[in-house]
Protein backbone atom coordinates (compact mmCIF):
# COMPACT_ATOMS: atom_id res chain seq x y z
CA UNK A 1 -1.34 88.78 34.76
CA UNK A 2 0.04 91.07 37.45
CA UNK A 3 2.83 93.42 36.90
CA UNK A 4 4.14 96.32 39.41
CA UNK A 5 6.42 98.58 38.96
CA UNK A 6 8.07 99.99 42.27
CA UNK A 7 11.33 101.76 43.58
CA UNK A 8 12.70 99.87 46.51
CA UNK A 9 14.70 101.36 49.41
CA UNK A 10 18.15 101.56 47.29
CA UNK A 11 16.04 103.40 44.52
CA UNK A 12 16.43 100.92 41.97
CA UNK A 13 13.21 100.56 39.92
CA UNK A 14 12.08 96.57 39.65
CA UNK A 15 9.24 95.12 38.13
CA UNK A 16 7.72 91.84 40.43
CA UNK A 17 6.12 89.50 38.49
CA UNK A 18 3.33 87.01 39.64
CA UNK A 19 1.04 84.52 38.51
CA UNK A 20 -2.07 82.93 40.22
CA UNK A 21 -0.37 79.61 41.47
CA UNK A 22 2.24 81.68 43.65
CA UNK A 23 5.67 82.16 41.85
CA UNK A 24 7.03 85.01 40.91
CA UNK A 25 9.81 87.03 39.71
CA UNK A 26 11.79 90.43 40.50
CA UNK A 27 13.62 92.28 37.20
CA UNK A 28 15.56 95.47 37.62
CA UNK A 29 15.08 98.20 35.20
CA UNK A 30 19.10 98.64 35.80
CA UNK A 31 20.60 96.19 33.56
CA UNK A 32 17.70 94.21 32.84
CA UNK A 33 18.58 91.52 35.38
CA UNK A 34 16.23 88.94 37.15
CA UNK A 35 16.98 89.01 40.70
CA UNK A 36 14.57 86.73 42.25
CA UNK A 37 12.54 83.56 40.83
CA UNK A 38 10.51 81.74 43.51
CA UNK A 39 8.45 78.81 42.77
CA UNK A 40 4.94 78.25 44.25
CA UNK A 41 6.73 77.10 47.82
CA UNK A 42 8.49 80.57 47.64
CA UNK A 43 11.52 78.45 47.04
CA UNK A 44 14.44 80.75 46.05
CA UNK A 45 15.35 79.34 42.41
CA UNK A 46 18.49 81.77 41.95
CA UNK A 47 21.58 82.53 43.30
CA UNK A 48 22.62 85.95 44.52
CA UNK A 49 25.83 86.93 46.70
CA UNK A 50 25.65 87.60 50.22
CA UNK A 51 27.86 90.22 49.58
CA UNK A 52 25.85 91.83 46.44
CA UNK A 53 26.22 95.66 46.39
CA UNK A 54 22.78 96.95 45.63
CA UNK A 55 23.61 100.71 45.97
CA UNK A 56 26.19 101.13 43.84
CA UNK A 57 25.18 101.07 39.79
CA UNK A 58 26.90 97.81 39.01
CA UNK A 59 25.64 94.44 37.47
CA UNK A 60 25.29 92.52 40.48
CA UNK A 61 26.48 89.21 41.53
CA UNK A 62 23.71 86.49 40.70
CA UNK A 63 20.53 85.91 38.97
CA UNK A 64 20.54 86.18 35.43
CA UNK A 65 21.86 88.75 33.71
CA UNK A 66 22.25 89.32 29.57
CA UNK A 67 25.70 89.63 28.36
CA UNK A 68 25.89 92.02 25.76
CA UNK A 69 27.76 92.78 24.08
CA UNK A 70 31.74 92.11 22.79
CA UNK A 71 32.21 93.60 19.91
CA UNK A 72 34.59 91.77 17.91
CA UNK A 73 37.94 92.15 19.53
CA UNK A 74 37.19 95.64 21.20
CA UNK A 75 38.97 94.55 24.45
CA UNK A 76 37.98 97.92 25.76
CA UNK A 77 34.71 97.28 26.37
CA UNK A 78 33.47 95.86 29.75
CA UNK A 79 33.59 91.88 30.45
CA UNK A 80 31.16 90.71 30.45
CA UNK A 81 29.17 93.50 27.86
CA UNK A 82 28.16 96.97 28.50
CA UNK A 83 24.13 95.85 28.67
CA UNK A 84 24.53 94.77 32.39
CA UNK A 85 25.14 98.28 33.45
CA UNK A 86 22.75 100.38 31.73
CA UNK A 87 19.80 101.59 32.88
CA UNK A 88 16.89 99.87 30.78
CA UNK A 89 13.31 101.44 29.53
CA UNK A 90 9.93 99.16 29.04
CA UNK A 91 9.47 97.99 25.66
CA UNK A 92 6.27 99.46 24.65
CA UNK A 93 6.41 98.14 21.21
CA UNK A 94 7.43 94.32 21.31
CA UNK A 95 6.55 93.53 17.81
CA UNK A 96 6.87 91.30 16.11
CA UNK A 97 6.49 88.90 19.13
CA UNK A 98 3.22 87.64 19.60
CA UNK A 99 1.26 88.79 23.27
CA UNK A 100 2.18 86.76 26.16
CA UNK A 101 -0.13 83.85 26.74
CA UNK A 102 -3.36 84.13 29.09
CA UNK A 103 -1.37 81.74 31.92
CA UNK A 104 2.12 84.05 31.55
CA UNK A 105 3.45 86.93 33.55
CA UNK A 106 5.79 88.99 31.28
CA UNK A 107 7.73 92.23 30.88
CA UNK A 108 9.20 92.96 27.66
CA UNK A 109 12.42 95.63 27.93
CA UNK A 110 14.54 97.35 25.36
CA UNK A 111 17.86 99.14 25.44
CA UNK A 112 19.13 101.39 22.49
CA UNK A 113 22.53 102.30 22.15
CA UNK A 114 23.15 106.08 22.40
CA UNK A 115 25.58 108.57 21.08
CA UNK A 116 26.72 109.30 24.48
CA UNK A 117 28.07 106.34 25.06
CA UNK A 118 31.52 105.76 23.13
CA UNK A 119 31.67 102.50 24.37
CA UNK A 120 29.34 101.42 21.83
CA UNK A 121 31.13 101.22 18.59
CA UNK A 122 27.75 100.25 16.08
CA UNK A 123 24.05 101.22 16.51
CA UNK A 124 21.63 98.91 17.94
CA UNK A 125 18.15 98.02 20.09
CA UNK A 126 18.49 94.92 22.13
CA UNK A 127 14.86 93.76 23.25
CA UNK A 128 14.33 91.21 25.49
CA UNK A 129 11.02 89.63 26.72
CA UNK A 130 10.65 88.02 30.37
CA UNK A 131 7.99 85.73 30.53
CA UNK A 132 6.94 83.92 34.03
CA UNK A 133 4.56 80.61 34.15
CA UNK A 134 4.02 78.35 37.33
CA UNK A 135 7.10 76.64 36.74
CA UNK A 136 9.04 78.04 33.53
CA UNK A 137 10.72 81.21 33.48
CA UNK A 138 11.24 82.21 29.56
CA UNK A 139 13.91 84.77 28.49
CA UNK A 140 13.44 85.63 24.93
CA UNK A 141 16.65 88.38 23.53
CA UNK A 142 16.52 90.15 20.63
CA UNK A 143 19.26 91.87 18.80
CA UNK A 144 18.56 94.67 15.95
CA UNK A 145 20.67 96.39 13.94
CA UNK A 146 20.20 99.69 13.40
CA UNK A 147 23.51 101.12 12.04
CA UNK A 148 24.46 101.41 8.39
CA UNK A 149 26.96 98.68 8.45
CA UNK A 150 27.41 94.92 9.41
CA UNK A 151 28.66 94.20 13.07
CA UNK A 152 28.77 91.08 14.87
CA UNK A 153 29.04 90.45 18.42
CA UNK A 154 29.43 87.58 21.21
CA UNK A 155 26.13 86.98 23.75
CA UNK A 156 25.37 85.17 27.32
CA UNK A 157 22.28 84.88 29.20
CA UNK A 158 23.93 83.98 32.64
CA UNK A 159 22.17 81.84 35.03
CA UNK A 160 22.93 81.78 38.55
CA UNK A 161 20.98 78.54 39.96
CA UNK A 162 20.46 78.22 43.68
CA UNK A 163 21.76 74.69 44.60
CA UNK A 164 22.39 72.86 48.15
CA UNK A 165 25.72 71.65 47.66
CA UNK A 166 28.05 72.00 44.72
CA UNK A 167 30.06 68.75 45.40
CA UNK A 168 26.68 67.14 45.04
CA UNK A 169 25.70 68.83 41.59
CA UNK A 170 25.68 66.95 38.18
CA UNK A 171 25.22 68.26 35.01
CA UNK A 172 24.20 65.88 31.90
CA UNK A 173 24.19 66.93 28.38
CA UNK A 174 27.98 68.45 28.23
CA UNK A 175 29.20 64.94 27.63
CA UNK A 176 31.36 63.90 24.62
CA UNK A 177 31.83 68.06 23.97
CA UNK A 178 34.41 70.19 22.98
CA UNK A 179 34.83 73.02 25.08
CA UNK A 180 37.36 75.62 25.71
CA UNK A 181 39.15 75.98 29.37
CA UNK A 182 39.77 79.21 30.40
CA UNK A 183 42.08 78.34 33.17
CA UNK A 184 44.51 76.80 30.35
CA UNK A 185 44.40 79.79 28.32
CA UNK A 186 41.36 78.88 26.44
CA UNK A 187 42.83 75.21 25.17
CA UNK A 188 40.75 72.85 23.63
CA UNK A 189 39.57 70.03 25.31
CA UNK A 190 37.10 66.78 25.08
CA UNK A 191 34.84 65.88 27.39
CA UNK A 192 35.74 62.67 29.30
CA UNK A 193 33.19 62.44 31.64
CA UNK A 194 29.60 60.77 31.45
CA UNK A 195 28.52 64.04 33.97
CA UNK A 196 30.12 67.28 34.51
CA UNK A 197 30.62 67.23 38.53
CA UNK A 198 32.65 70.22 40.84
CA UNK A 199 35.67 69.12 42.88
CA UNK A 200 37.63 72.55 42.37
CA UNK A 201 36.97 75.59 40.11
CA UNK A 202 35.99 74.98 36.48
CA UNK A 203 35.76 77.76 33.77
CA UNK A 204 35.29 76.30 30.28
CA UNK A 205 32.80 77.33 27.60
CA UNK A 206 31.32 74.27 26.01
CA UNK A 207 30.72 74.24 22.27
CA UNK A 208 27.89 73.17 20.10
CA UNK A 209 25.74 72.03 23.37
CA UNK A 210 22.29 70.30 22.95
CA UNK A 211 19.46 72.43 23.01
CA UNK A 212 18.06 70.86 26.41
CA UNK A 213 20.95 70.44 29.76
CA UNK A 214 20.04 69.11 33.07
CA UNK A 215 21.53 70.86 35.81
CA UNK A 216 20.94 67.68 38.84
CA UNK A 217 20.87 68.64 42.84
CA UNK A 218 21.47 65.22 44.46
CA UNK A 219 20.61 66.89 48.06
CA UNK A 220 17.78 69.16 47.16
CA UNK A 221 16.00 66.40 44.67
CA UNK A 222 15.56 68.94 42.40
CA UNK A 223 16.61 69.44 38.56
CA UNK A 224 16.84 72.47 36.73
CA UNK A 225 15.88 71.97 32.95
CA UNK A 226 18.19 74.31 30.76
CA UNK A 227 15.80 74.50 27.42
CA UNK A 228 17.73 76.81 24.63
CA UNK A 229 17.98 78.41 20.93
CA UNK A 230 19.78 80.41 19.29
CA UNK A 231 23.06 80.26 21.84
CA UNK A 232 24.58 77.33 20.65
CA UNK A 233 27.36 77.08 23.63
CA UNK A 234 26.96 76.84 27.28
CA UNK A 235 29.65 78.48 29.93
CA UNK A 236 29.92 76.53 33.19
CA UNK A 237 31.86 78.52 35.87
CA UNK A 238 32.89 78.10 39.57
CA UNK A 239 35.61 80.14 41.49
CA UNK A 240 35.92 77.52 44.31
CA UNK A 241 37.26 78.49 47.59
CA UNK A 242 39.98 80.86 46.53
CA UNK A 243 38.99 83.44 43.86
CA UNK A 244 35.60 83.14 45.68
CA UNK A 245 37.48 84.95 48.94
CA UNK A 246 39.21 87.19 46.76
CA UNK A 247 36.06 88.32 44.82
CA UNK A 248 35.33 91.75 46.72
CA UNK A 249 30.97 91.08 45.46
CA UNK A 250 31.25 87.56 46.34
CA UNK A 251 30.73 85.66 50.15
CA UNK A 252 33.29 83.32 51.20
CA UNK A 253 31.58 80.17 50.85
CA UNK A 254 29.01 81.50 48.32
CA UNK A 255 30.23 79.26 45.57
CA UNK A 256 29.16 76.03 47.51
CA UNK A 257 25.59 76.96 46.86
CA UNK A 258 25.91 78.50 43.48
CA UNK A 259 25.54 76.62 39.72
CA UNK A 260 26.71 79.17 37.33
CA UNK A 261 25.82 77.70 33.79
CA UNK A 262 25.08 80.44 30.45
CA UNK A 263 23.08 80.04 27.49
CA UNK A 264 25.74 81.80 24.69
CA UNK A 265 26.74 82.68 20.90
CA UNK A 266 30.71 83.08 21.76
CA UNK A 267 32.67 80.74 19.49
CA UNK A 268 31.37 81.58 16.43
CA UNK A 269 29.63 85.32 16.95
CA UNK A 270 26.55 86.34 15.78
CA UNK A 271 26.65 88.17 12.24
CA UNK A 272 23.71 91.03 11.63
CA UNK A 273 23.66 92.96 8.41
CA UNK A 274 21.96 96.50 8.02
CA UNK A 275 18.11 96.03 9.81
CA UNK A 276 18.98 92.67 10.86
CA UNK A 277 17.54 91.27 14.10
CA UNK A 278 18.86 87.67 16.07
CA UNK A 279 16.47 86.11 18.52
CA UNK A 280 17.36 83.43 20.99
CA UNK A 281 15.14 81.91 23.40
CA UNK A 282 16.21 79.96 27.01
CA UNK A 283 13.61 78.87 29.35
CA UNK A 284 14.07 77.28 32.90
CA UNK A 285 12.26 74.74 34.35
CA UNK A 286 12.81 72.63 37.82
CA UNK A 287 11.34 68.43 38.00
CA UNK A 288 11.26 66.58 40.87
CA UNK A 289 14.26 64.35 41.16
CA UNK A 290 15.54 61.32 43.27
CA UNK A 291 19.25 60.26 42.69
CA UNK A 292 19.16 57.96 45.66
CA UNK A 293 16.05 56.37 44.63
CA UNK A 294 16.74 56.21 40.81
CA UNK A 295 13.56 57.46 40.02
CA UNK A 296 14.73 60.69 37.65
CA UNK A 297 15.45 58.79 34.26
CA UNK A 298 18.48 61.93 32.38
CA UNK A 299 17.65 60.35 28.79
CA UNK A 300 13.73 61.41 29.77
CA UNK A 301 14.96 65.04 31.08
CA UNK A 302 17.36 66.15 28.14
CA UNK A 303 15.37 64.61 25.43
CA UNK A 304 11.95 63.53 26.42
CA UNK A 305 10.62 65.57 28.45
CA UNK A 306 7.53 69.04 28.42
């Protein structure tokens, strides 16, 4: 399948990925981040700030981006993990993964810690695979460790979905959950509700999630399939109208039209001994849906459904 490599006008180097029935994808080489998925309409799939800073080398605001990696307690190290803002190489050598299949579009990339950089406290390669279908977009991390001594570490692959409305998004599969609220200083809470819904901001990290969510745009009739392994939590986030004014990389009204909802490994971190590698896998679908019509059954989506 097609793959081109190409600097645009802000010099950053992306690779565009395509497939015969017309969707495609966009992956910068600078943090290894997926700016663009478009479906066979040319549909926009993701999310990205109208006030993203594309000269500047910074993770930007949107798409989906690997969070990589906290180590431990090291409060020193960036946020969301140092792996957003490193320039990444092309994996020449994805083994052990098998080649991409005949109908798949993929890129695989690698990062390697470096000496240089003191933010990184252990030795590593972090491989990740990007694999594009006509209507699945696959992430596959990997996570190798290359030091002489045992480290563990928290992970994210964050999704920023494109929706129509955020007051008319629903997302099934969180019910019944623990999960921790960051806006009450990470207390413990159950979840009440039959479907998460937005009326304000939200910011909690939901623990032991199901391997399949369903992310539900009323208004667009459209339903993102969140398929995942490895990452045993989810992270569901939304500034609302006030930290989304006072986010400098972030439009006013952006977060009416963004679904921010992460794959991740953050209350219990991942553990790697000597040569050790972790693998997770999250891949992204969209069905047809009709919530005025009843015609989208959830129990067929989260549990049911290829």
């Amino acid at each position: 399948m097609p793959l081109n490599l190409f600097h645009d006008r802000d010099g950053l180097p992306r690779i565009i990925l395509t497939e015969p029935k017309g969707s495609s994808a966009e992956v910068l080489l600078y943090g290894g981040q997926i700016v663009s998925w478009k479906n066979h309409r040319k549909e926009e799939l993701l999310f990205m700030s109208s006030k993203a800073n594309w000269k500047q080398h910074k993770a930007i605001r949107g798409g989906i981006s690997a969070c990589f990696a906290r180590f431990g307690d090291l409060g020193s190290l960036e946020q969301h993990g140092f792996a957003r803002n490193r320039m990444w190489s092309l994996d020449r050598d994805p083994s052990p993964l098998p080649p991409p299949l005949d109908n798949h579009s993929s890129v695989d990339l690698i990062l390697k810690s470096t000496k240089v950089d003191l933010k990184t406290p252990h030795s590593f390669e972090f491989r990740l695979r990007i694999s594009l279908s006509a209507d699945k977009l696959i992430l596959i991390p990997r996570v190798r460790n290359t030091d002489n001594k045992a480290f563990s570490f928290s992970f994210a692959l964050r999704n920023y979905l494109s929706g129509s409305d955020i007051s008319e998004v629903r997302i099934e599969g969180l019910e019944t959950l623990d999960y921790f609220d960051n806006l009450m200083k990470r207390s413990r809470f159950t979840e009440q509700a039959d479907a998460l819904t937005f009326d304000g901001e939200i910011d909690r990290v939901y623990l032991h999630s199901p391997n399949k969510i369903a992310i539900i745009d009323h208004e667009k009739k459209r339903t993102f399939v969140l398929q995942k392994k490895g990452m045993p939590d989810a992270v569901v986030w939304n500034p609302w109208a006030k930290k989304a004014k006072a986010n400098p990389d972030l439009g006013d009204d952006d977060y009416k039209i963004m679904i921010c909802v992460s794959s991740a490994a953050i209350e219990t971190p991942l553990f790697l001994k000597p040569s050790e590698e972790w693998m997770g896998y999250q891949e992204l679908s969209t069905v047809s849906s009709s919530y005025c019509s009843g015609q989208l059954d959830p129990r067929k989506v989260l549990y049911g459904f290829h």
